[in-house]
C-alpha atoms as a PDB file:
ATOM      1  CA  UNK A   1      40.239  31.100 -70.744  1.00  0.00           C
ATOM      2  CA  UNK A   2      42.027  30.144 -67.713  1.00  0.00           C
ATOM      3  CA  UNK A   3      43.280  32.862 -65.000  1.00  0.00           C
ATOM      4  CA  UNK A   4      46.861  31.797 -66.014  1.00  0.00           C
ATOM      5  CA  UNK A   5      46.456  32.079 -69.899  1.00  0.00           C
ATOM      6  CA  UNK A   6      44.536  35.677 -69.325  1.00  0.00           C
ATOM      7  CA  UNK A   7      47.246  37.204 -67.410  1.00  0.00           C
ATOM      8  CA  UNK A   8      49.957  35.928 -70.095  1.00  0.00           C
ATOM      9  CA  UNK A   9      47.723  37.540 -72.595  1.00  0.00           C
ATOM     10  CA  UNK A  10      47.452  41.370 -70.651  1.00  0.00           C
ATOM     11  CA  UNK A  11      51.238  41.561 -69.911  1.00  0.00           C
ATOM     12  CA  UNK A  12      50.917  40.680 -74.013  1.00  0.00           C
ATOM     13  CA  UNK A  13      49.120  43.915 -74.448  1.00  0.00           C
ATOM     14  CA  UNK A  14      51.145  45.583 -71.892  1.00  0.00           C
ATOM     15  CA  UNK A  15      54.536  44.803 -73.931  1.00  0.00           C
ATOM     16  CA  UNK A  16      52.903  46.065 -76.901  1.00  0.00           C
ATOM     17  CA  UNK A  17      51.899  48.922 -75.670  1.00  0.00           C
ATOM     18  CA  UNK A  18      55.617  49.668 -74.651  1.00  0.00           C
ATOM     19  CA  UNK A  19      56.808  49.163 -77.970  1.00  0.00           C
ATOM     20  CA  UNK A  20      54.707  51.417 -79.720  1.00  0.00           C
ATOM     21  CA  UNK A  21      56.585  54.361 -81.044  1.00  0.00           C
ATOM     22  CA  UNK A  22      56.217  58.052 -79.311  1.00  0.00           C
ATOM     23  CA  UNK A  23      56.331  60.993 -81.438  1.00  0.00           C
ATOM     24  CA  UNK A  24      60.044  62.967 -81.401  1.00  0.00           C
ATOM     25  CA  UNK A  25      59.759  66.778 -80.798  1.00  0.00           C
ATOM     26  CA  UNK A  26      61.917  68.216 -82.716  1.00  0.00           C
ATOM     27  CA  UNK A  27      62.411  71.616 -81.316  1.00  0.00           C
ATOM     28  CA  UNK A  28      64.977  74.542 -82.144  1.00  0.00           C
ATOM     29  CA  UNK A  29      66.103  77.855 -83.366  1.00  0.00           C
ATOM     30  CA  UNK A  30      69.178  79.746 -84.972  1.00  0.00           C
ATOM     31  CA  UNK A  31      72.102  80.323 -83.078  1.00  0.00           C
ATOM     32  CA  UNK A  32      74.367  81.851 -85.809  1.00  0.00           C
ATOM     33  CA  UNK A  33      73.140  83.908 -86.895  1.00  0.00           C
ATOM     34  CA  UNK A  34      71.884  84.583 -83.393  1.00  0.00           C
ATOM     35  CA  UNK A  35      67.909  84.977 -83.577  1.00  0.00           C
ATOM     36  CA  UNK A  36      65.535  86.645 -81.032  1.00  0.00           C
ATOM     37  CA  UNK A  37      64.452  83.981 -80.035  1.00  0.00           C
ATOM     38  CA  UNK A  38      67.844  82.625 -79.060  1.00  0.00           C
ATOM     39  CA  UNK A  39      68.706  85.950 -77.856  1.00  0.00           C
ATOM     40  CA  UNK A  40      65.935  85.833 -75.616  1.00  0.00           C
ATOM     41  CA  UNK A  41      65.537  82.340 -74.400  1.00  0.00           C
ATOM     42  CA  UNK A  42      66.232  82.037 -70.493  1.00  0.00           C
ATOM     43  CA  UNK A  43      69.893  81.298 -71.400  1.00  0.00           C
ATOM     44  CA  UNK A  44      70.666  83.832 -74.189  1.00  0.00           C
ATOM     45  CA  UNK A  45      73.362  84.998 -72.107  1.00  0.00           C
ATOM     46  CA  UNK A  46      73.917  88.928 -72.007  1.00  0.00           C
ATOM     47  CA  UNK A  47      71.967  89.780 -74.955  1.00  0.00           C
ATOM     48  CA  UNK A  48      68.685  88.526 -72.653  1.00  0.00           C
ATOM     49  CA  UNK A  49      69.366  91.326 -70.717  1.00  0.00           C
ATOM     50  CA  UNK A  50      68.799  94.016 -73.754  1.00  0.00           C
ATOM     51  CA  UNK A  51      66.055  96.221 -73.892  1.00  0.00           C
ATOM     52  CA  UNK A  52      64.545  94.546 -76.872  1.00  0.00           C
ATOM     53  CA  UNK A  53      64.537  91.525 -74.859  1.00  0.00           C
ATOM     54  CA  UNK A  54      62.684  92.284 -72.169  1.00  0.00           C
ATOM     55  CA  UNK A  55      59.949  94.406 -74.411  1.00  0.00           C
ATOM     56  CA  UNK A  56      59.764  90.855 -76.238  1.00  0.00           C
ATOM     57  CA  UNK A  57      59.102  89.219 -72.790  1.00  0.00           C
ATOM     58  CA  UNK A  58      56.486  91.897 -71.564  1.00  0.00           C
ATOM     59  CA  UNK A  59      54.878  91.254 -74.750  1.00  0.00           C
ATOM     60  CA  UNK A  60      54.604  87.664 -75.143  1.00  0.00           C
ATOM     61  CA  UNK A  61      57.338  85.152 -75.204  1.00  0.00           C
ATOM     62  CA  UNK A  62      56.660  81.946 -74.794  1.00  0.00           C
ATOM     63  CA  UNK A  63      59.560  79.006 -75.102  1.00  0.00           C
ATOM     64  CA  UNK A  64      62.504  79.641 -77.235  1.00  0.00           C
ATOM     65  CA  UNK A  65      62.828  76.889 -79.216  1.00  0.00           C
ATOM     66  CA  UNK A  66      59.183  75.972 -79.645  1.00  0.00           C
ATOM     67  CA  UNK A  67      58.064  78.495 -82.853  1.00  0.00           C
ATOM     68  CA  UNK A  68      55.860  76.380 -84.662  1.00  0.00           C
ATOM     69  CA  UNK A  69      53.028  75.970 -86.983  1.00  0.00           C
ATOM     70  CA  UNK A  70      51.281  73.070 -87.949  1.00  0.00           C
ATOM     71  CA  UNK A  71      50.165  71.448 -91.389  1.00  0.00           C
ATOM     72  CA  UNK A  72      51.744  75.061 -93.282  1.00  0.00           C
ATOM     73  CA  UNK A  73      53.595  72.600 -96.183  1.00  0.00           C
ATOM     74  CA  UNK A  74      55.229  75.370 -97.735  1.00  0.00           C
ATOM     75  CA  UNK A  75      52.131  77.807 -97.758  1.00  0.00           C
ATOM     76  CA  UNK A  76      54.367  80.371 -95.318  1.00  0.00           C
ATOM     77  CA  UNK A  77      52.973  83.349 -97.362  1.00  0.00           C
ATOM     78  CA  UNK A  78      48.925  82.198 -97.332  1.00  0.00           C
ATOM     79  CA  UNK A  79      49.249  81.241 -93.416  1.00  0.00           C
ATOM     80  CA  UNK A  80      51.884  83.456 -91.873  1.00  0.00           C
ATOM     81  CA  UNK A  81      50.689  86.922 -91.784  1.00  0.00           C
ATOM     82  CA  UNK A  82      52.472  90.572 -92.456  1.00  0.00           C
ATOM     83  CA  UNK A  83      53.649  92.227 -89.875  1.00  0.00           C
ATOM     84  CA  UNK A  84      53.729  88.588 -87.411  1.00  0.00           C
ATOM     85  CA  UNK A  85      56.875  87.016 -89.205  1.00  0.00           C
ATOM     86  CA  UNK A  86      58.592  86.300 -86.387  1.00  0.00           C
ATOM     87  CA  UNK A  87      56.334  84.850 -84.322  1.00  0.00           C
ATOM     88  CA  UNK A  88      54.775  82.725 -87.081  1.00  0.00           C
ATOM     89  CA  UNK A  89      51.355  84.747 -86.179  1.00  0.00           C
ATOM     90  CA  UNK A  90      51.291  83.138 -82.661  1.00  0.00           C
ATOM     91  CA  UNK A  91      49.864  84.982 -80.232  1.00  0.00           C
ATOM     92  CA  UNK A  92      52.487  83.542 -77.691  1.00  0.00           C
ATOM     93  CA  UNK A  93      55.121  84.897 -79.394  1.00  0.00           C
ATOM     94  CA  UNK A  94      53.986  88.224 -80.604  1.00  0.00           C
ATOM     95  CA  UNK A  95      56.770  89.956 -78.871  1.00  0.00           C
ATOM     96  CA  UNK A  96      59.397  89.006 -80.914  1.00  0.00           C
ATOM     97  CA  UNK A  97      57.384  90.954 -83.620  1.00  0.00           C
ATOM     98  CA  UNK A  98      58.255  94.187 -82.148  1.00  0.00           C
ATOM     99  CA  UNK A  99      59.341  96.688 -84.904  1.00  0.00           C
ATOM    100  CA  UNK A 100      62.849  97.871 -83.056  1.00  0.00           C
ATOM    101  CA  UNK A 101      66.518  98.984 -84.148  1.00  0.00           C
ATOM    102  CA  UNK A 102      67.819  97.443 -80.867  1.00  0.00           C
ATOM    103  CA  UNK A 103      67.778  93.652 -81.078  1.00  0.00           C
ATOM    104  CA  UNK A 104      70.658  91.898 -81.013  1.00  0.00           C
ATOM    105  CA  UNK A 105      72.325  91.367 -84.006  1.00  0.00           C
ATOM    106  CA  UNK A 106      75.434  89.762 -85.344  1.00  0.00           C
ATOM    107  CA  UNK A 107      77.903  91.487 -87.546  1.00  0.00           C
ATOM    108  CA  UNK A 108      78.416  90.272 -90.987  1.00  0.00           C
ATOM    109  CA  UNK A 109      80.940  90.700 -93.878  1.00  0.00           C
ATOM    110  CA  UNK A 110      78.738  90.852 -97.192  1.00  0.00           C
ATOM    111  CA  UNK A 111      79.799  87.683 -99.463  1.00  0.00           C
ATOM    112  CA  UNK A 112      81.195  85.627 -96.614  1.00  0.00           C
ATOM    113  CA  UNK A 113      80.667  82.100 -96.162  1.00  0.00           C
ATOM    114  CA  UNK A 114      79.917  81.269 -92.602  1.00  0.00           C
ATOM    115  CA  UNK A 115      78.957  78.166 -90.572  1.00  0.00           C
ATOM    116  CA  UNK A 116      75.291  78.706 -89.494  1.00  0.00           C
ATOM    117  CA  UNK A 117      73.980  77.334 -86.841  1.00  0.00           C
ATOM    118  CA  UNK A 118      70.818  76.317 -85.798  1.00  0.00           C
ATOM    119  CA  UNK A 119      70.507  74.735 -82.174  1.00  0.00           C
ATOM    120  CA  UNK A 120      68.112  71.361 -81.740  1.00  0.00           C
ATOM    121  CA  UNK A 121      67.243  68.642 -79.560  1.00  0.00           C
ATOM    122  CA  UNK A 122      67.122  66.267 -81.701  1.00  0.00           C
ATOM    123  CA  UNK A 123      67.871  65.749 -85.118  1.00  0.00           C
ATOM    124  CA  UNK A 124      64.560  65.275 -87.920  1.00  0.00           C
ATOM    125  CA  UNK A 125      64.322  65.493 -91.153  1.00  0.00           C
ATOM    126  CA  UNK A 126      63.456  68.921 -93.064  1.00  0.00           C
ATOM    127  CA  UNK A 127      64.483  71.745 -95.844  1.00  0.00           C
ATOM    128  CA  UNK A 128      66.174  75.245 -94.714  1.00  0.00           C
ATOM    129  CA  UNK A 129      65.101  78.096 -96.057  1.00  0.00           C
ATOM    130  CA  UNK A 130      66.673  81.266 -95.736  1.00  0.00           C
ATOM    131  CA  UNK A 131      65.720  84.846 -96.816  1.00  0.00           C
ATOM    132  CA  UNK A 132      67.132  87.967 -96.351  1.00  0.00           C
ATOM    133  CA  UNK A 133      65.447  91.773 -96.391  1.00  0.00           C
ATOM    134  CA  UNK A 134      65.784  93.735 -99.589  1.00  0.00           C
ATOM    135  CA  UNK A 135      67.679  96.848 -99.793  1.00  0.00           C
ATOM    136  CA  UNK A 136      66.240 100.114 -98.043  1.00  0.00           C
ATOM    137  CA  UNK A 137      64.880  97.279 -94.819  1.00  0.00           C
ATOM    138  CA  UNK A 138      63.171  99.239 -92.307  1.00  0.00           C
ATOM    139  CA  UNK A 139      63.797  97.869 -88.783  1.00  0.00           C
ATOM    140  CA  UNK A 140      61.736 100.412 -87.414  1.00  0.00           C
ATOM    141  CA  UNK A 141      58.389  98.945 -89.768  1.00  0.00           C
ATOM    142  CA  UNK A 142      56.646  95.775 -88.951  1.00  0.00           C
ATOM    143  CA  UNK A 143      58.131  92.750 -90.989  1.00  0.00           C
ATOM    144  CA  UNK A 144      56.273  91.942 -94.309  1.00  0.00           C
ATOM    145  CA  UNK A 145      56.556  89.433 -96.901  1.00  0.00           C
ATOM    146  CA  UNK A 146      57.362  92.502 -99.354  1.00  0.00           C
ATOM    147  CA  UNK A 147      60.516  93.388 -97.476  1.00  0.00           C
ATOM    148  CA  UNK A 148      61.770  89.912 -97.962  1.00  0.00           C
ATOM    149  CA  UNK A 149      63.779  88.902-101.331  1.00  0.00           C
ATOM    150  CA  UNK A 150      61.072  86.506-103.341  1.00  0.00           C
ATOM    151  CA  UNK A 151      63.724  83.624-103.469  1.00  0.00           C
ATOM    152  CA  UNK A 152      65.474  81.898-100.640  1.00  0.00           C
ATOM    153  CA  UNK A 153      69.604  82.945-100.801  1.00  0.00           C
ATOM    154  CA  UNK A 154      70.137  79.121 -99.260  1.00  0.00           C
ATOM    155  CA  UNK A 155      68.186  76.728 -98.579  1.00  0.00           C
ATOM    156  CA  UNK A 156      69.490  72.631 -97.698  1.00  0.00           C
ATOM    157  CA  UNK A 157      67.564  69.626 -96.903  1.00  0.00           C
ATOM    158  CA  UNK A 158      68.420  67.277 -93.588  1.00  0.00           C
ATOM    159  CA  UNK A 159      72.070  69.545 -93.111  1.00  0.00           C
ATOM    160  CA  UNK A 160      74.466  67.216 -90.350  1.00  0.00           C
ATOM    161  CA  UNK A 161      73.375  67.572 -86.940  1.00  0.00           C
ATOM    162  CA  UNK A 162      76.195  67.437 -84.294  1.00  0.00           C
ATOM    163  CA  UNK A 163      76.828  68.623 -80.896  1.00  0.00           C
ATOM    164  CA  UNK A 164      73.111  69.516 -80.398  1.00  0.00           C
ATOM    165  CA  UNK A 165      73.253  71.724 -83.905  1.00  0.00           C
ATOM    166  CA  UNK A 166      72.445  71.546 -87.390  1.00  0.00           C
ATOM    167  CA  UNK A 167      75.710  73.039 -89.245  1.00  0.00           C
ATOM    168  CA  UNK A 168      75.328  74.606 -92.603  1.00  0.00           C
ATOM    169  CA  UNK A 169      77.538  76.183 -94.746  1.00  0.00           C
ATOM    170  CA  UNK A 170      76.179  79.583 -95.953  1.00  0.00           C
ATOM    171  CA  UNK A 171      77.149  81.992 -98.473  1.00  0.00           C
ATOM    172  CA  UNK A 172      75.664  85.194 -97.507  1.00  0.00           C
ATOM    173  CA  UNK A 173      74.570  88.056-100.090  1.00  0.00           C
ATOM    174  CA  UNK A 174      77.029  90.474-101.517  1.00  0.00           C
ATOM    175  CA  UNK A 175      75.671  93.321-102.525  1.00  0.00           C
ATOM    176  CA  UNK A 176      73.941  94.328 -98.891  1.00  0.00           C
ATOM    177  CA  UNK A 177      75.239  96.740 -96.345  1.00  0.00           C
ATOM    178  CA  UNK A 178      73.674  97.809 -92.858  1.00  0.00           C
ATOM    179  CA  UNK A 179      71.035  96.666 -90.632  1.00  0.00           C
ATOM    180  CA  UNK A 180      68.966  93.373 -92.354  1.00  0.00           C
ATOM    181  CA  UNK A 181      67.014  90.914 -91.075  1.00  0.00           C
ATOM    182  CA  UNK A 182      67.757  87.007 -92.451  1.00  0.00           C
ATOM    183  CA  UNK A 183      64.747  84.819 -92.060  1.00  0.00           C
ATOM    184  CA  UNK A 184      65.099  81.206 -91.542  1.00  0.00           C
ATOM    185  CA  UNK A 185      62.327  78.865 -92.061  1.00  0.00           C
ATOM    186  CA  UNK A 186      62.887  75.500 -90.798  1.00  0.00           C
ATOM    187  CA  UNK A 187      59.902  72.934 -92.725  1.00  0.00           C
ATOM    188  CA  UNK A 188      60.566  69.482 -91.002  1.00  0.00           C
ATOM    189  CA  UNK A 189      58.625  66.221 -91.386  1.00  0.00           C
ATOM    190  CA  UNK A 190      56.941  66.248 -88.175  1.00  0.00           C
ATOM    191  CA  UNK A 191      54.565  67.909 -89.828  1.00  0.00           C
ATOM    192  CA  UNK A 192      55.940  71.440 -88.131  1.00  0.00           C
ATOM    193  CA  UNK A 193      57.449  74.560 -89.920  1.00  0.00           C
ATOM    194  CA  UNK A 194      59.536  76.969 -87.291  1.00  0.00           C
ATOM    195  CA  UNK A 195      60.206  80.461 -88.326  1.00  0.00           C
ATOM    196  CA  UNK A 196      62.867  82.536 -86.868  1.00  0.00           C
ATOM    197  CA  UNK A 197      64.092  86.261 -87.402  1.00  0.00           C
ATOM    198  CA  UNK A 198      67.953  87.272 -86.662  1.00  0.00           C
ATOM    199  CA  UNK A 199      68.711  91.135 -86.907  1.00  0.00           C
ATOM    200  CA  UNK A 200      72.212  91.001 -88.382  1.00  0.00           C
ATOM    201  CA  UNK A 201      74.550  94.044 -89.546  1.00  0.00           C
ATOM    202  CA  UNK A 202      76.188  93.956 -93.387  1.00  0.00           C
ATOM    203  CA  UNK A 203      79.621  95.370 -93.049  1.00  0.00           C
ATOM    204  CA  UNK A 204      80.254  98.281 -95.491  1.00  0.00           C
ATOM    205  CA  UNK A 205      83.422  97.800 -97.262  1.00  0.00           C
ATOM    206  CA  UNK A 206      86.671  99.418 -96.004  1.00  0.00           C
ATOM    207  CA  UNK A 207      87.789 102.205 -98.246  1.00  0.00           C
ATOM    208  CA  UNK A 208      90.952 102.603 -98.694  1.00  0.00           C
ATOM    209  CA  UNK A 209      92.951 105.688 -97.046  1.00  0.00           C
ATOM    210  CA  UNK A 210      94.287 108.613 -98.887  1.00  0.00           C
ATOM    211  CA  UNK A 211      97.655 107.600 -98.395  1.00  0.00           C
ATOM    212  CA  UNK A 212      97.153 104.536-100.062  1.00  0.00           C
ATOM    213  CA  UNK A 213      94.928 106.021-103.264  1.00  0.00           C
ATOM    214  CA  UNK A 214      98.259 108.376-103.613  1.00  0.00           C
ATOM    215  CA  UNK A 215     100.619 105.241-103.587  1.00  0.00           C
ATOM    216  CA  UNK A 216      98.870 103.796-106.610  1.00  0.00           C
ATOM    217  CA  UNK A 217     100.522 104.180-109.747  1.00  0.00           C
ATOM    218  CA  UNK A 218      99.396 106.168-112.862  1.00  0.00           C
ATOM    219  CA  UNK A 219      97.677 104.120-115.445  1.00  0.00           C
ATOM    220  CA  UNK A 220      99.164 106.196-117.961  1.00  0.00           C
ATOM    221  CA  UNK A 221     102.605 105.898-116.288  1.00  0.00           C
ATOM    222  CA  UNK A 222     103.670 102.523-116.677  1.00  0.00           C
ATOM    223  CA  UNK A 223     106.341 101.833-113.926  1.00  0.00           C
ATOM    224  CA  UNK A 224     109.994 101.375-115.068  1.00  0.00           C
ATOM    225  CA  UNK A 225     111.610  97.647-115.237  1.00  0.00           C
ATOM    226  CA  UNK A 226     114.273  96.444-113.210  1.00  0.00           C
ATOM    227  CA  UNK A 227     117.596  96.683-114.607  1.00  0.00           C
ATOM    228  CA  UNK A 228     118.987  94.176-117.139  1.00  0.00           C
ATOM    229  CA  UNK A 229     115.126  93.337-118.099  1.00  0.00           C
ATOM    230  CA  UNK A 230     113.054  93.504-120.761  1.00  0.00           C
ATOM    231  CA  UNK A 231     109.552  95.594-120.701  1.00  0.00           C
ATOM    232  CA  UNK A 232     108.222  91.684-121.067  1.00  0.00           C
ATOM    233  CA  UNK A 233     109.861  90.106-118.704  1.00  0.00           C
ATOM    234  CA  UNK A 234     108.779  93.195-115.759  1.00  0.00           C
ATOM    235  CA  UNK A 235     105.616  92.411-117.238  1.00  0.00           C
ATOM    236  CA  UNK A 236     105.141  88.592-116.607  1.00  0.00           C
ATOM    237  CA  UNK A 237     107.252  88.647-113.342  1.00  0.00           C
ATOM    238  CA  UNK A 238     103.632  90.297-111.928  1.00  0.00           C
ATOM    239  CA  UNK A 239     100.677  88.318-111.332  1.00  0.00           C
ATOM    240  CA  UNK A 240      97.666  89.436-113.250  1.00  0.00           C
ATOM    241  CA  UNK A 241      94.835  90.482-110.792  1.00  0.00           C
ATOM    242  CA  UNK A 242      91.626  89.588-112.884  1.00  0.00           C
ATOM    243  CA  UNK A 243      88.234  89.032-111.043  1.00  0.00           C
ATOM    244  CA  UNK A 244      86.382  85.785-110.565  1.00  0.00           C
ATOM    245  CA  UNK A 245      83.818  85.300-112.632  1.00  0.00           C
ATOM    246  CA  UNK A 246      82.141  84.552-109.871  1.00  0.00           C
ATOM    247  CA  UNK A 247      82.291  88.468-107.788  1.00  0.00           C
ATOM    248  CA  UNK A 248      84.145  89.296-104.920  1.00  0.00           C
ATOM    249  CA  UNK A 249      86.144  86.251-103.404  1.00  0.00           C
ATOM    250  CA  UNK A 250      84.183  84.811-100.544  1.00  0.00           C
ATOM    251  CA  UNK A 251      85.976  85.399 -96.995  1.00  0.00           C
ATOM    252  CA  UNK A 252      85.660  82.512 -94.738  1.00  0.00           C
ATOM    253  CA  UNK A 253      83.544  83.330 -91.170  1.00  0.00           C
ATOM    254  CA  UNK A 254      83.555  80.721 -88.486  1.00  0.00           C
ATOM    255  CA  UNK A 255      81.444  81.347 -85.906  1.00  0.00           C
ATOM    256  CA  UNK A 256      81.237  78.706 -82.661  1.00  0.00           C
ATOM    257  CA  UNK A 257      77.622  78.488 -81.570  1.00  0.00           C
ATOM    258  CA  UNK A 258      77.239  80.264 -77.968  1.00  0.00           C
ATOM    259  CA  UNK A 259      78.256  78.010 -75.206  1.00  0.00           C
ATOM    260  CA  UNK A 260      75.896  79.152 -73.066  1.00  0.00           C
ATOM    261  CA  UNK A 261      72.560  77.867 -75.385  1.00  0.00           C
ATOM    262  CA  UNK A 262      71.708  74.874 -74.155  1.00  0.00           C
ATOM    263  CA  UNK A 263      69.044  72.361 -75.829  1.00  0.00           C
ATOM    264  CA  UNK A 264      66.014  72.753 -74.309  1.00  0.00           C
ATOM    265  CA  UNK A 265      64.784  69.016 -73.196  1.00  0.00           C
ATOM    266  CA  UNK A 266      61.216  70.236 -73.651  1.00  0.00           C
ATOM    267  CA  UNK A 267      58.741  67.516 -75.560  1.00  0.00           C
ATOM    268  CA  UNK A 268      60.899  64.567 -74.400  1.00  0.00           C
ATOM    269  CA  UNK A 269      59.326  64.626 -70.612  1.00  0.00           C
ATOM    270  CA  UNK A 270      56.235  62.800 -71.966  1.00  0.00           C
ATOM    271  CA  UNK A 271      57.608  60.010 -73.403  1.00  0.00           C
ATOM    272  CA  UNK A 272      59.956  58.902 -70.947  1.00  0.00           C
ATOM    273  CA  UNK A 273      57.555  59.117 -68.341  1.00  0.00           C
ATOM    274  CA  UNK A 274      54.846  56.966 -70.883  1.00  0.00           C
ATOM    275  CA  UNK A 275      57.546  54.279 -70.670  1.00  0.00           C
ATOM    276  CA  UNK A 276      58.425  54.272 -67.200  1.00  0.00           C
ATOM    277  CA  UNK A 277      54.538  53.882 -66.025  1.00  0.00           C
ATOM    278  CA  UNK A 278      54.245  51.126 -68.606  1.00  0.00           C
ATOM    279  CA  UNK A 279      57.275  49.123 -67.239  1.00  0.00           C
ATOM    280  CA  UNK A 280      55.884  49.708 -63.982  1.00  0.00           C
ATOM    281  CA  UNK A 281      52.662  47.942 -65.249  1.00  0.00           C
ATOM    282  CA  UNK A 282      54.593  45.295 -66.371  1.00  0.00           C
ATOM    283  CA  UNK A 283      56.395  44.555 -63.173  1.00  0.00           C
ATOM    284  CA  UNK A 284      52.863  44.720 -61.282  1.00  0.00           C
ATOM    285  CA  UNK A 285      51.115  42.225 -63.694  1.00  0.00           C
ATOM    286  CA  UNK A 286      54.308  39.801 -63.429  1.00  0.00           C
ATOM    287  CA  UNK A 287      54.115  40.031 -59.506  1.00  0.00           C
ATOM    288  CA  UNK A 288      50.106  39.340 -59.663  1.00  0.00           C
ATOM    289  CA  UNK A 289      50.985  36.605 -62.144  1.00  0.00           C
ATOM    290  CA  UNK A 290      53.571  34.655 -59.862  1.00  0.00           C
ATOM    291  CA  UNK A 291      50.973  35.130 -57.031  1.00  0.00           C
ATOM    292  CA  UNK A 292      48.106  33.063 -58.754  1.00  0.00           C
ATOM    293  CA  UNK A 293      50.418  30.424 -60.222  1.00  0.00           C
ATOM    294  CA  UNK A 294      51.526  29.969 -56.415  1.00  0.00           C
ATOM    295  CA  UNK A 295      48.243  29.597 -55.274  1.00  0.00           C
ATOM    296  CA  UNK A 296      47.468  27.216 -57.834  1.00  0.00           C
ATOM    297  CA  UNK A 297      49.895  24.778 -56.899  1.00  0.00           C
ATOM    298  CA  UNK A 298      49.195  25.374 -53.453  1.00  0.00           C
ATOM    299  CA  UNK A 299      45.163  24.445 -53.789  1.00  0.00           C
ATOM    300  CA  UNK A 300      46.469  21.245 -56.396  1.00  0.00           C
ATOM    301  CA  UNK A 301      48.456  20.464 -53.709  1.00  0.00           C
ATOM    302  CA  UNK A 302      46.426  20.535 -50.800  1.00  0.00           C
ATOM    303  CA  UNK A 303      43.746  18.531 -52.889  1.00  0.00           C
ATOM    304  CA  UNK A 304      45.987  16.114 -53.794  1.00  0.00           C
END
């Protein structure tokens, strides 16, 4: 093979070796509900500051969107174990695993249906899973599978992904007051499952004042009809107040994701730098290329 035909053949491999495809990170964590490890990322804003936070940090915290396990395909129970939840039982993240009543938690109304957020670099395709604690939750205990309700309460495969978030529409539990723990599990394609624990407070509902209890009429006493109407006609002027079969109307929650939670770039340093040495290459086996060709016709033409 002649000089000429072997250079044309390793800029070949060269382009080839451009055009291979690099592996996308796909890193994240929730955001709304805000979870510890959002909380406690270098930009989590005030709640970094919290005492919880920094225990977390002395601990072991490692990079805030990076909680991940590999090959787990839906065996979170047999892999994951109790009491290391929310670190996914790694080692570098043991801190969020800290049995506390002071993390930062968002306040919920029970039944709502919020927009959930969870914050990403890029999107990938995967299920959501979320749990939530069962009634009596601890915070003070470490996290077990047992406190967790056997069935997911949502769970949505490839949700849209805009503005650097996935956006899901959740409906949270009704019947759940006080301090709870949701736990998301994020099982994505690549082939990574992320687990992530947000503390979050169930409103208890309002009750009403004594004022109002006194202003409500007898049930015995039905109230009088307007003048010049029948009982009937009173009767059907009022609009009946029957339940939804479905509970307690949902209230509508929208939540912005925090401003100040930016996507982490980390995982996409590698590949751009992969590509830039391999264009260099290119550009240095052109220029070595051009050389010899020039020589070539030089020597013919010096012979000649």
């Amino acid at each position: 093979m002649s000089a000429g035909r072997r250079i044309a053949a390793l800029i070949a491999a060269v382009s080839a070796l451009v055009a291979v495809p690099v592996p996308a990170f796909a890193h994240g964590a929730p955001t709304n509900p805000l979870s510890r490890s959002a909380a406690c990322g270098p930009e989590g804003g005030g709640a970094r500051g919290s005492a919880a936070c920094e225990a977390a940090r002395a601990a072991g915290f490692a990079a805030w969107d990076n909680l991940r396990v590999a090959g787990v395909a839906g065996r979170d129970r047999q892999v994951v174990p109790d009491g290391e939840l929310c670190s996914g039982g790694l080692p570098a993240y043991k801190g969020l695993d800290l049995p506390r009543e002071d993390w930062p938690s968002t306040t919920l109304k029970p039944g709502a249906t919020i927009t959930s957020t969870y914050r990403g670099t890029i999107a990938h395709p995967g299920e959501f899973r979320m749990y939530v604690t069962r009634a009596g939750y601890d915070p003070g205990a470490p996290l077990t599978w047992d406190d967790l309700e056997a069935k997911p309460f949502f769970a949505v495969t490839d949700p849209p992904f805009r503005n650097g978030s996935y956006a899901m529409r959740v409906t949270l539990p009704a019947d759940l007051t006080g301090h709870h723990l949701i736990y998301t599990v994020w099982e994505n394609t690549g082939p990574d499952t992320y687990y992530s624990c947000s503390d979050v407070i169930f409103e208890a509902p309002a009750k009403p004042s004594p004022a109002a209890e006194a202003a409500k009429p007898s049930p015995s006493a039905p109230s009088p009809s307007p003048a010049g109407s029948s009982p009937a006609e009173s009767s059907a002027a009022e609009p009946s107040a029957s339940p939804s079969a479905g509970g307690p109307a949902a209230v509508e929650s929208e939540t912005a994701p925090p401003t100040n939670l930016v996507a982490s770039r980390s995982g996409t340093g590698t590949p751009l730098m992969f590509t830039l040495v391999a264009a260099g290459l290119m550009v240095l086996l052109a220029a070595v290329a051009v050389t010899l060709l020039v020589r070539r016709r030089t020597r013919r033409s010096t012979a000649g």
